[in-house]
PDB file of N, CA and C in Angstrom:
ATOM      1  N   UNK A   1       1.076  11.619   4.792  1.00  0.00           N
ATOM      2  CA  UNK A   1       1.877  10.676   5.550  1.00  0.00           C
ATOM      3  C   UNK A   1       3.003  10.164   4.669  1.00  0.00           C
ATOM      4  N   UNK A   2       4.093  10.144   5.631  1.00  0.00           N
ATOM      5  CA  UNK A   2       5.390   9.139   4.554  1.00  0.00           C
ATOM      6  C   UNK A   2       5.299   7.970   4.997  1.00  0.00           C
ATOM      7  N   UNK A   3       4.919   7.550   4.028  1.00  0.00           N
ATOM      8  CA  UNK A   3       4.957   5.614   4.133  1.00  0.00           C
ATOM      9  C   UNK A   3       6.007   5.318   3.700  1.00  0.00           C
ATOM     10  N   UNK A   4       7.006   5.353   3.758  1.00  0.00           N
ATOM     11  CA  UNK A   4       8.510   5.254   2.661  1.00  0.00           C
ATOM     12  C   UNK A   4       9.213   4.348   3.746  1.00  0.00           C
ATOM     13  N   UNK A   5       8.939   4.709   5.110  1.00  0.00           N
ATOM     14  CA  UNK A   5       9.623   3.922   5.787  1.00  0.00           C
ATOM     15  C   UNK A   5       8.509   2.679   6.634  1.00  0.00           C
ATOM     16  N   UNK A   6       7.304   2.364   5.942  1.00  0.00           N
ATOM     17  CA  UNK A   6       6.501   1.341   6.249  1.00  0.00           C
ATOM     18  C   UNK A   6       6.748   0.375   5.536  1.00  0.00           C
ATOM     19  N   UNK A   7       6.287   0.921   3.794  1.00  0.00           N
ATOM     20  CA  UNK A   7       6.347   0.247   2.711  1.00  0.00           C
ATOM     21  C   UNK A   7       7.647  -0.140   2.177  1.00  0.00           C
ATOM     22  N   UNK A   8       7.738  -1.236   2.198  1.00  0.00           N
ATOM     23  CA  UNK A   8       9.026  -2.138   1.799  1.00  0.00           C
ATOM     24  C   UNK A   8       8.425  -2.723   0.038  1.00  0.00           C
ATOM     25  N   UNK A   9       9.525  -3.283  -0.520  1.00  0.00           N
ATOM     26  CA  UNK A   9       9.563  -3.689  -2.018  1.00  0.00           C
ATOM     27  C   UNK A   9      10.784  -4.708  -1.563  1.00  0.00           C
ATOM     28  N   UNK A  10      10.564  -5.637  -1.874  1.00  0.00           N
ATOM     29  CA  UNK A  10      11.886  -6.878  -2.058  1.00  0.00           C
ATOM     30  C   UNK A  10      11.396  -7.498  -2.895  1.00  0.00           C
ATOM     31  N   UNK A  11      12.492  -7.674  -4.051  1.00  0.00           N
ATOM     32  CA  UNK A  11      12.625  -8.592  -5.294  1.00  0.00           C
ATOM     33  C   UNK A  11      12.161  -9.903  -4.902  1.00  0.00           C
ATOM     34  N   UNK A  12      12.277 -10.512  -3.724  1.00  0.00           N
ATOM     35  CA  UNK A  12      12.459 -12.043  -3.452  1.00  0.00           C
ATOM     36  C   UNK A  12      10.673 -12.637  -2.498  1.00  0.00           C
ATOM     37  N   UNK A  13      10.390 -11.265  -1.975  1.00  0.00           N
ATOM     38  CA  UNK A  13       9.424 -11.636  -0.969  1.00  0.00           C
ATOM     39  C   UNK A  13       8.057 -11.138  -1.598  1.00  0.00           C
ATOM     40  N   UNK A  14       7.089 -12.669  -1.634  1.00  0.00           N
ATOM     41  CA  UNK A  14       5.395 -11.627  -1.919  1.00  0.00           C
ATOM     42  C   UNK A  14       5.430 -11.239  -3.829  1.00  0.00           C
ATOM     43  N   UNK A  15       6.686 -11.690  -4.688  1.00  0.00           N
ATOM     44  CA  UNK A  15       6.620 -11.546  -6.207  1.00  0.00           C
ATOM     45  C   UNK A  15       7.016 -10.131  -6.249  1.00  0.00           C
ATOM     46  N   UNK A  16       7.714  -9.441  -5.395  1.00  0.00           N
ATOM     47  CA  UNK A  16       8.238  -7.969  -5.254  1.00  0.00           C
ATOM     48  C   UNK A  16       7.065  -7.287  -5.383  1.00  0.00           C
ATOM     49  N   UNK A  17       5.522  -7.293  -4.182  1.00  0.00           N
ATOM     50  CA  UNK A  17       4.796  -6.913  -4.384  1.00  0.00           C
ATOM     51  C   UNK A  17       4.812  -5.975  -2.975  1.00  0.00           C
ATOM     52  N   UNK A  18       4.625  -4.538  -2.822  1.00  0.00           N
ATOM     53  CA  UNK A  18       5.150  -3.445  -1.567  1.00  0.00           C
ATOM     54  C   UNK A  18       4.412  -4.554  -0.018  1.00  0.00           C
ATOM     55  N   UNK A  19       5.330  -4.400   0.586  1.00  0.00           N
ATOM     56  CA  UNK A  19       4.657  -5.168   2.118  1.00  0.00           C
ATOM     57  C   UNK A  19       4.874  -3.948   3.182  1.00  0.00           C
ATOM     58  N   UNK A  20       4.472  -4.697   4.222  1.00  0.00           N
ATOM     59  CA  UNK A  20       4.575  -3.625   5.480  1.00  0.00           C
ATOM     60  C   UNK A  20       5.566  -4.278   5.985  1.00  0.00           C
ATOM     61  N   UNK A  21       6.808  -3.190   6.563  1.00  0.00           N
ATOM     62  CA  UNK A  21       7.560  -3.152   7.242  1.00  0.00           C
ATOM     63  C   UNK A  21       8.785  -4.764   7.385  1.00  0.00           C
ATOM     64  N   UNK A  22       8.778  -5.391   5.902  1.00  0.00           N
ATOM     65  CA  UNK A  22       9.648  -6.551   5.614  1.00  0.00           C
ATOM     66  C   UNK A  22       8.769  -7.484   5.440  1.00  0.00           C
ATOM     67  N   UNK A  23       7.150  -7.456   6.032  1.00  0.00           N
ATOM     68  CA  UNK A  23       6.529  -8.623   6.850  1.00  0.00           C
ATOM     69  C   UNK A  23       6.174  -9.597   5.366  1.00  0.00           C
ATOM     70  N   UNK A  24       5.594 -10.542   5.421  1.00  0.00           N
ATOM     71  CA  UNK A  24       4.616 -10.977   4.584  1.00  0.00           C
ATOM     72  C   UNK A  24       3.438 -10.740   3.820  1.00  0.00           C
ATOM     73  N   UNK A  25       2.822  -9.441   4.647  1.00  0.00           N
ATOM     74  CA  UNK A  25       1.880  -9.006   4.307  1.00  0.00           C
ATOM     75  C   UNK A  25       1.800  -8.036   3.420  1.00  0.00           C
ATOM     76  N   UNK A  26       0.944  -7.622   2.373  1.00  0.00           N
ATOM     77  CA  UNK A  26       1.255  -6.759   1.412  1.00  0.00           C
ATOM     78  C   UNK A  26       0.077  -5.569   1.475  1.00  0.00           C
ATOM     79  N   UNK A  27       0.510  -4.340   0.712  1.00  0.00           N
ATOM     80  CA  UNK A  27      -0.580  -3.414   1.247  1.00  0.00           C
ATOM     81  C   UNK A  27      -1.790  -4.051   0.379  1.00  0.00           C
ATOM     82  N   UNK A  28      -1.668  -4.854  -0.875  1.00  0.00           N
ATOM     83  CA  UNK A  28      -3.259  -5.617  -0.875  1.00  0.00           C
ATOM     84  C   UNK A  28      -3.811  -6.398  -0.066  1.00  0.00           C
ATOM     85  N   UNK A  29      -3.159  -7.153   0.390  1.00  0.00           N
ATOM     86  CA  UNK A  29      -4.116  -7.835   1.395  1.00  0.00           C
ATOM     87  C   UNK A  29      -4.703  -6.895   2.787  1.00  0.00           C
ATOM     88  N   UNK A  30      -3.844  -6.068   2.769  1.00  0.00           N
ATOM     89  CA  UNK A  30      -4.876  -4.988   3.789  1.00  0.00           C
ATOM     90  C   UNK A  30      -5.918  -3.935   3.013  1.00  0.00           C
ATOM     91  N   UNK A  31      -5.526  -3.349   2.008  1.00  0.00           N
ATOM     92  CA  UNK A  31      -7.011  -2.776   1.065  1.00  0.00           C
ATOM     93  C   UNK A  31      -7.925  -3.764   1.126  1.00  0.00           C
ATOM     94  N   UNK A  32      -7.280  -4.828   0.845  1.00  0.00           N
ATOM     95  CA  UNK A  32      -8.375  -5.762   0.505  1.00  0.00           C
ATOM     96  C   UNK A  32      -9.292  -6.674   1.741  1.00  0.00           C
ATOM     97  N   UNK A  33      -8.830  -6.410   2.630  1.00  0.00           N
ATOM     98  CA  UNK A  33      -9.549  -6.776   4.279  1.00  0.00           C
ATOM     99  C   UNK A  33     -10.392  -5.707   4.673  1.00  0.00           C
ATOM    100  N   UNK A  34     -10.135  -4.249   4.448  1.00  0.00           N
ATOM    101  CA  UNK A  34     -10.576  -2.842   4.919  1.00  0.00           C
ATOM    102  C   UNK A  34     -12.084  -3.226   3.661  1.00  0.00           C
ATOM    103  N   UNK A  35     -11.305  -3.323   1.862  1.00  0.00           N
ATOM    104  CA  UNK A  35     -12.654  -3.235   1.357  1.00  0.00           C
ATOM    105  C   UNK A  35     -13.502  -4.174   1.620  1.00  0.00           C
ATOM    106  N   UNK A  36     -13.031  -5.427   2.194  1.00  0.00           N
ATOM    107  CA  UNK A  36     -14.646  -6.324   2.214  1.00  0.00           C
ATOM    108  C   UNK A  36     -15.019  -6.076   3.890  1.00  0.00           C
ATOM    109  N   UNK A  37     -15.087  -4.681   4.300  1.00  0.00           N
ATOM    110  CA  UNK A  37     -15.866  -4.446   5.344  1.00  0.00           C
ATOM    111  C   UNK A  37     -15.355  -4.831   6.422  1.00  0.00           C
ATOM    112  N   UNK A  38     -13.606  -4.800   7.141  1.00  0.00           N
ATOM    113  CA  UNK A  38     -13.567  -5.145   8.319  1.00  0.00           C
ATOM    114  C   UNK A  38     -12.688  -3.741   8.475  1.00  0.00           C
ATOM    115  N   UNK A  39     -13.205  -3.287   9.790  1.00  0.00           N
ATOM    116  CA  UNK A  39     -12.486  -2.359  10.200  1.00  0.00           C
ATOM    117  C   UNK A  39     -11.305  -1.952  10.869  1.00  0.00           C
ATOM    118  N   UNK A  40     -10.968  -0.864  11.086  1.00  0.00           N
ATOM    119  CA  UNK A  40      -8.726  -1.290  11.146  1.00  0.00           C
ATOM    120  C   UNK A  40      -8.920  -2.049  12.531  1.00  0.00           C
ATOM    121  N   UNK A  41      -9.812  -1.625  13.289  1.00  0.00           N
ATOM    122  CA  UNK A  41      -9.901  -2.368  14.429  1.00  0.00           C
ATOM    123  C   UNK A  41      -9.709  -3.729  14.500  1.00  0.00           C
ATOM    124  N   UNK A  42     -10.857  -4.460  13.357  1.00  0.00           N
ATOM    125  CA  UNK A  42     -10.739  -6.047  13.000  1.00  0.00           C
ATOM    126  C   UNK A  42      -8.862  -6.340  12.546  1.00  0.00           C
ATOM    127  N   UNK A  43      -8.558  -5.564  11.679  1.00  0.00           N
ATOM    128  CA  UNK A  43      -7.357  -5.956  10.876  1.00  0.00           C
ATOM    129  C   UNK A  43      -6.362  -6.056  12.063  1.00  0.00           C
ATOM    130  N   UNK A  44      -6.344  -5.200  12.916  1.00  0.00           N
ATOM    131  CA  UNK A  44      -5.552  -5.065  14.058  1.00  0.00           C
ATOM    132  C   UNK A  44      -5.495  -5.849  15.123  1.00  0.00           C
ATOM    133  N   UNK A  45      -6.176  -6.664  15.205  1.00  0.00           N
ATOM    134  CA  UNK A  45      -6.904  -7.866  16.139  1.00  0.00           C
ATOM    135  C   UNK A  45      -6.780  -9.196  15.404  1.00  0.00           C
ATOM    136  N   UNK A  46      -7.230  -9.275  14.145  1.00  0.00           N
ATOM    137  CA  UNK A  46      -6.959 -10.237  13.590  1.00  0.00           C
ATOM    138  C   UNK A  46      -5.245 -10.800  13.419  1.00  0.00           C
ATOM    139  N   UNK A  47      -4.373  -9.154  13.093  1.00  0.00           N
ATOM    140  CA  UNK A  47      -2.927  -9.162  12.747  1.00  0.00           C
ATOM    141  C   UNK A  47      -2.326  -8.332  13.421  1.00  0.00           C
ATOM    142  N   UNK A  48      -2.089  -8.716  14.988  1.00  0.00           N
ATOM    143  CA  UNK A  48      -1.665  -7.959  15.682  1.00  0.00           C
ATOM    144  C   UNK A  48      -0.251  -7.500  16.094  1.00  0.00           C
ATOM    145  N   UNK A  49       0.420  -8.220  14.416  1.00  0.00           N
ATOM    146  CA  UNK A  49       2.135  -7.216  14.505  1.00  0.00           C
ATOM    147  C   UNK A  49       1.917  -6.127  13.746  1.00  0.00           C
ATOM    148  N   UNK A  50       0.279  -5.700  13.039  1.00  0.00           N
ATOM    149  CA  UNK A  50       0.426  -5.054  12.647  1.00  0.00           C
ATOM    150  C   UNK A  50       0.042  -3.433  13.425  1.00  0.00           C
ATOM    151  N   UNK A  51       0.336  -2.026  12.911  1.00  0.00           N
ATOM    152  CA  UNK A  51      -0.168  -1.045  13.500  1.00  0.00           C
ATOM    153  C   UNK A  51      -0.836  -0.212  13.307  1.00  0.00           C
ATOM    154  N   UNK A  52      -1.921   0.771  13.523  1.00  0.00           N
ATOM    155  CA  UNK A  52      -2.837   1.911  13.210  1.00  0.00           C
ATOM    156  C   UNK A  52      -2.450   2.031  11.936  1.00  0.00           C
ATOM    157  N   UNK A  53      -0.552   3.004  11.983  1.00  0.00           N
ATOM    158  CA  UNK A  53       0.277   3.446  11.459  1.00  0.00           C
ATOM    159  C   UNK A  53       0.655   2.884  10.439  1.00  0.00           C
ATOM    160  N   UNK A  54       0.637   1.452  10.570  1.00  0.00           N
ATOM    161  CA  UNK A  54       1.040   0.374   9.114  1.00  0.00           C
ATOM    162  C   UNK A  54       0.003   0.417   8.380  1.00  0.00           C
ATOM    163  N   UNK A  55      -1.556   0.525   8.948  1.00  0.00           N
ATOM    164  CA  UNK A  55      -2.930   0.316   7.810  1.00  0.00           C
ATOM    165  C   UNK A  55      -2.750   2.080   7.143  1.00  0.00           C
ATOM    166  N   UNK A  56      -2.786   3.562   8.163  1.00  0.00           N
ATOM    167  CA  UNK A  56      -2.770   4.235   7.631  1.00  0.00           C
ATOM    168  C   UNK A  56      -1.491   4.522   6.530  1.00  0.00           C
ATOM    169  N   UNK A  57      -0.388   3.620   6.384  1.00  0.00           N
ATOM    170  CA  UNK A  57       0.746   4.014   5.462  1.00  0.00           C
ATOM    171  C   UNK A  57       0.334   3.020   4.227  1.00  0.00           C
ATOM    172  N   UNK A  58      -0.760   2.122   4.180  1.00  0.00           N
ATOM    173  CA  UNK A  58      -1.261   1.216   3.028  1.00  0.00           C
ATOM    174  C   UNK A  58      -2.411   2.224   2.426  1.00  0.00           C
ATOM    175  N   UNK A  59      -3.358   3.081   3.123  1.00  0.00           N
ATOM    176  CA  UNK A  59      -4.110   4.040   2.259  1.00  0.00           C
ATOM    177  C   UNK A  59      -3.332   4.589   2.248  1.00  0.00           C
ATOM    178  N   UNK A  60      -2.142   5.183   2.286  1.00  0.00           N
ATOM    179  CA  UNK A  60      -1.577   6.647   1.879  1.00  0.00           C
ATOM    180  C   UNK A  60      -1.126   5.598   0.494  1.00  0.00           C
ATOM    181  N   UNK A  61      -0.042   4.621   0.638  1.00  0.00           N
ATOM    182  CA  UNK A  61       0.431   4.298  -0.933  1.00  0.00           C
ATOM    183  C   UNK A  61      -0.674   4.081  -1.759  1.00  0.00           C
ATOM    184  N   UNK A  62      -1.304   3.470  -1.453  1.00  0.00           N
ATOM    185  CA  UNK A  62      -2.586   3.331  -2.489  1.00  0.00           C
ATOM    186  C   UNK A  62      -2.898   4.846  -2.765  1.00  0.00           C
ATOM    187  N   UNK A  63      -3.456   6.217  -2.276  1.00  0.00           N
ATOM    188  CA  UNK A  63      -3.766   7.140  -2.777  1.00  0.00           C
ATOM    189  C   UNK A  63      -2.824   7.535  -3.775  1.00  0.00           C
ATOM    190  N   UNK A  64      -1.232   7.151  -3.605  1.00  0.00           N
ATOM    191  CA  UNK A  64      -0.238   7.773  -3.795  1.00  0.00           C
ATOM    192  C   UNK A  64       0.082   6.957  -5.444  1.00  0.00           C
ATOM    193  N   UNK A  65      -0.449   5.953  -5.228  1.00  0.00           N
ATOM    194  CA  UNK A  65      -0.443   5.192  -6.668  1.00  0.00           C
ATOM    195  C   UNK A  65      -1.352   5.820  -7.649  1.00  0.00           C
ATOM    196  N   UNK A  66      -2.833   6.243  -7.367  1.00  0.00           N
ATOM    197  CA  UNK A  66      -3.897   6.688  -7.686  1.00  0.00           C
ATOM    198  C   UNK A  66      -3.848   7.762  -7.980  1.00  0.00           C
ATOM    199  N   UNK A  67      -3.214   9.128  -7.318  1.00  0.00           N
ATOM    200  CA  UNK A  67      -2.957  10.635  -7.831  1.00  0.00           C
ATOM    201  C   UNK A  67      -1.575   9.608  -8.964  1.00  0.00           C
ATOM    202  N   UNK A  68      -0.488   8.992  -8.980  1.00  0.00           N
ATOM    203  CA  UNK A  68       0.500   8.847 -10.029  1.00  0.00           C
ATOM    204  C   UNK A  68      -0.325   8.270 -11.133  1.00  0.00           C
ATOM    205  N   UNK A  69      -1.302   7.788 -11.705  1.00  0.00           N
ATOM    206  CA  UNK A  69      -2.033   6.747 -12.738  1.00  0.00           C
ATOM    207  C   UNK A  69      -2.746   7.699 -13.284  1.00  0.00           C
ATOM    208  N   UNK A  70      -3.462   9.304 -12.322  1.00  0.00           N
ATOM    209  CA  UNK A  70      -4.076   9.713 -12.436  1.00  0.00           C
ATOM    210  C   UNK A  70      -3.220  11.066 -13.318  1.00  0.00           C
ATOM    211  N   UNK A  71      -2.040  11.085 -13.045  1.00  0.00           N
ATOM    212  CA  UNK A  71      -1.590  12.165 -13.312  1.00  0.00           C
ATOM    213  C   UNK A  71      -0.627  11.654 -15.065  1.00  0.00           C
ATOM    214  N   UNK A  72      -0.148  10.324 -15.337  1.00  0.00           N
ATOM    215  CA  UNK A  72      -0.093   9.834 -16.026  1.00  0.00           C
ATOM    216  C   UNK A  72      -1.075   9.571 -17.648  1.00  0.00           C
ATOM    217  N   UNK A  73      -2.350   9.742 -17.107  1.00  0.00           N
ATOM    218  CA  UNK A  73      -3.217   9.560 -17.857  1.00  0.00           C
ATOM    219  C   UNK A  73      -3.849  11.044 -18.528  1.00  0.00           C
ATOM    220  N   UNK A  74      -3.289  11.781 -17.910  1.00  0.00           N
ATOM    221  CA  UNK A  74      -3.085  13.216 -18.151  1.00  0.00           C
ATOM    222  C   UNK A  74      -2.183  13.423 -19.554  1.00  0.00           C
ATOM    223  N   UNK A  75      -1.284  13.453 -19.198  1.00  0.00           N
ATOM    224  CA  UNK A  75      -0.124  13.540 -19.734  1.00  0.00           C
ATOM    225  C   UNK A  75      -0.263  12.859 -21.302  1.00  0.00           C
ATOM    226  N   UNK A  76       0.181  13.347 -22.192  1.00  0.00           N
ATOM    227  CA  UNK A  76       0.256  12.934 -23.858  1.00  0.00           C
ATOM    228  C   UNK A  76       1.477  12.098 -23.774  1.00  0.00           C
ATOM    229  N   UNK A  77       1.467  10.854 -24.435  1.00  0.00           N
ATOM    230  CA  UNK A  77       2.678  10.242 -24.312  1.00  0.00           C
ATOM    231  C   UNK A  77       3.845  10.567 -24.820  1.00  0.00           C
ATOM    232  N   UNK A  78       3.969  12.037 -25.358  1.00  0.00           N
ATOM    233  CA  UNK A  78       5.268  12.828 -25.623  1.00  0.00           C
ATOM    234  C   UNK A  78       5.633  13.202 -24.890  1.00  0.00           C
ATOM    235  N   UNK A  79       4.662  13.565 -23.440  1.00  0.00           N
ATOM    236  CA  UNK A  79       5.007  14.515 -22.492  1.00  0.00           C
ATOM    237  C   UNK A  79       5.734  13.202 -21.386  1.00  0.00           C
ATOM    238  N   UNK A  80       5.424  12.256 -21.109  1.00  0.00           N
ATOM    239  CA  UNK A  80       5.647  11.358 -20.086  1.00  0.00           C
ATOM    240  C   UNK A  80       6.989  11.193 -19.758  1.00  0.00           C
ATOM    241  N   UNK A  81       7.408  10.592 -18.826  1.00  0.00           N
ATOM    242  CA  UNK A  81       8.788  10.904 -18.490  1.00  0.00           C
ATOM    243  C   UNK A  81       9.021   8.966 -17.914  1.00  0.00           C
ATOM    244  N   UNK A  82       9.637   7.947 -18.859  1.00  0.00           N
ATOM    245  CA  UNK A  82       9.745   7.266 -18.536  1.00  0.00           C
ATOM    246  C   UNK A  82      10.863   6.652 -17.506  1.00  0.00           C
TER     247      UNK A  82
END
């Protein structure tokens, strides 16, 4: 999935921490609703500007952070590309 056009970054909003779609909300506070056991259903009900599409573009960046940390930690710090 391209989350590129879900996931927002603003210097000013949230401590420039990625949100969905401008909002307030950040893709942690939705990992972090999904991990303590509520399902997209709950999240979607609870936050209903949000969409299917907005929770599935918060696991895609999160995976997408996770293969980059993962692929980083690989890498010899001669090889890294800052």
């Amino acid at each position: 999935m391209n989350y590129s056009d879900v996931i927002t970054i603003e210097p000013g909003k949230r401590g420039g921490k990625p949100c969905i779609r401008g909002l307030r909300i950040t893709v942690y506070d939705v990992l972090e609703y999904l991990a303590s056991g509520m399902s997209h259903a709950d999240v979607l009900r609870e936050f209903p500007y949000l969409t299917e599409e907005d929770i599935r573009a918060c696991l895609a960046y999160a995976a997408d952070r996770e293969r980059k940390a993962d692929i980083s930690n690989v890498l010899s710090p001669r090889d890294r590309i800052n």
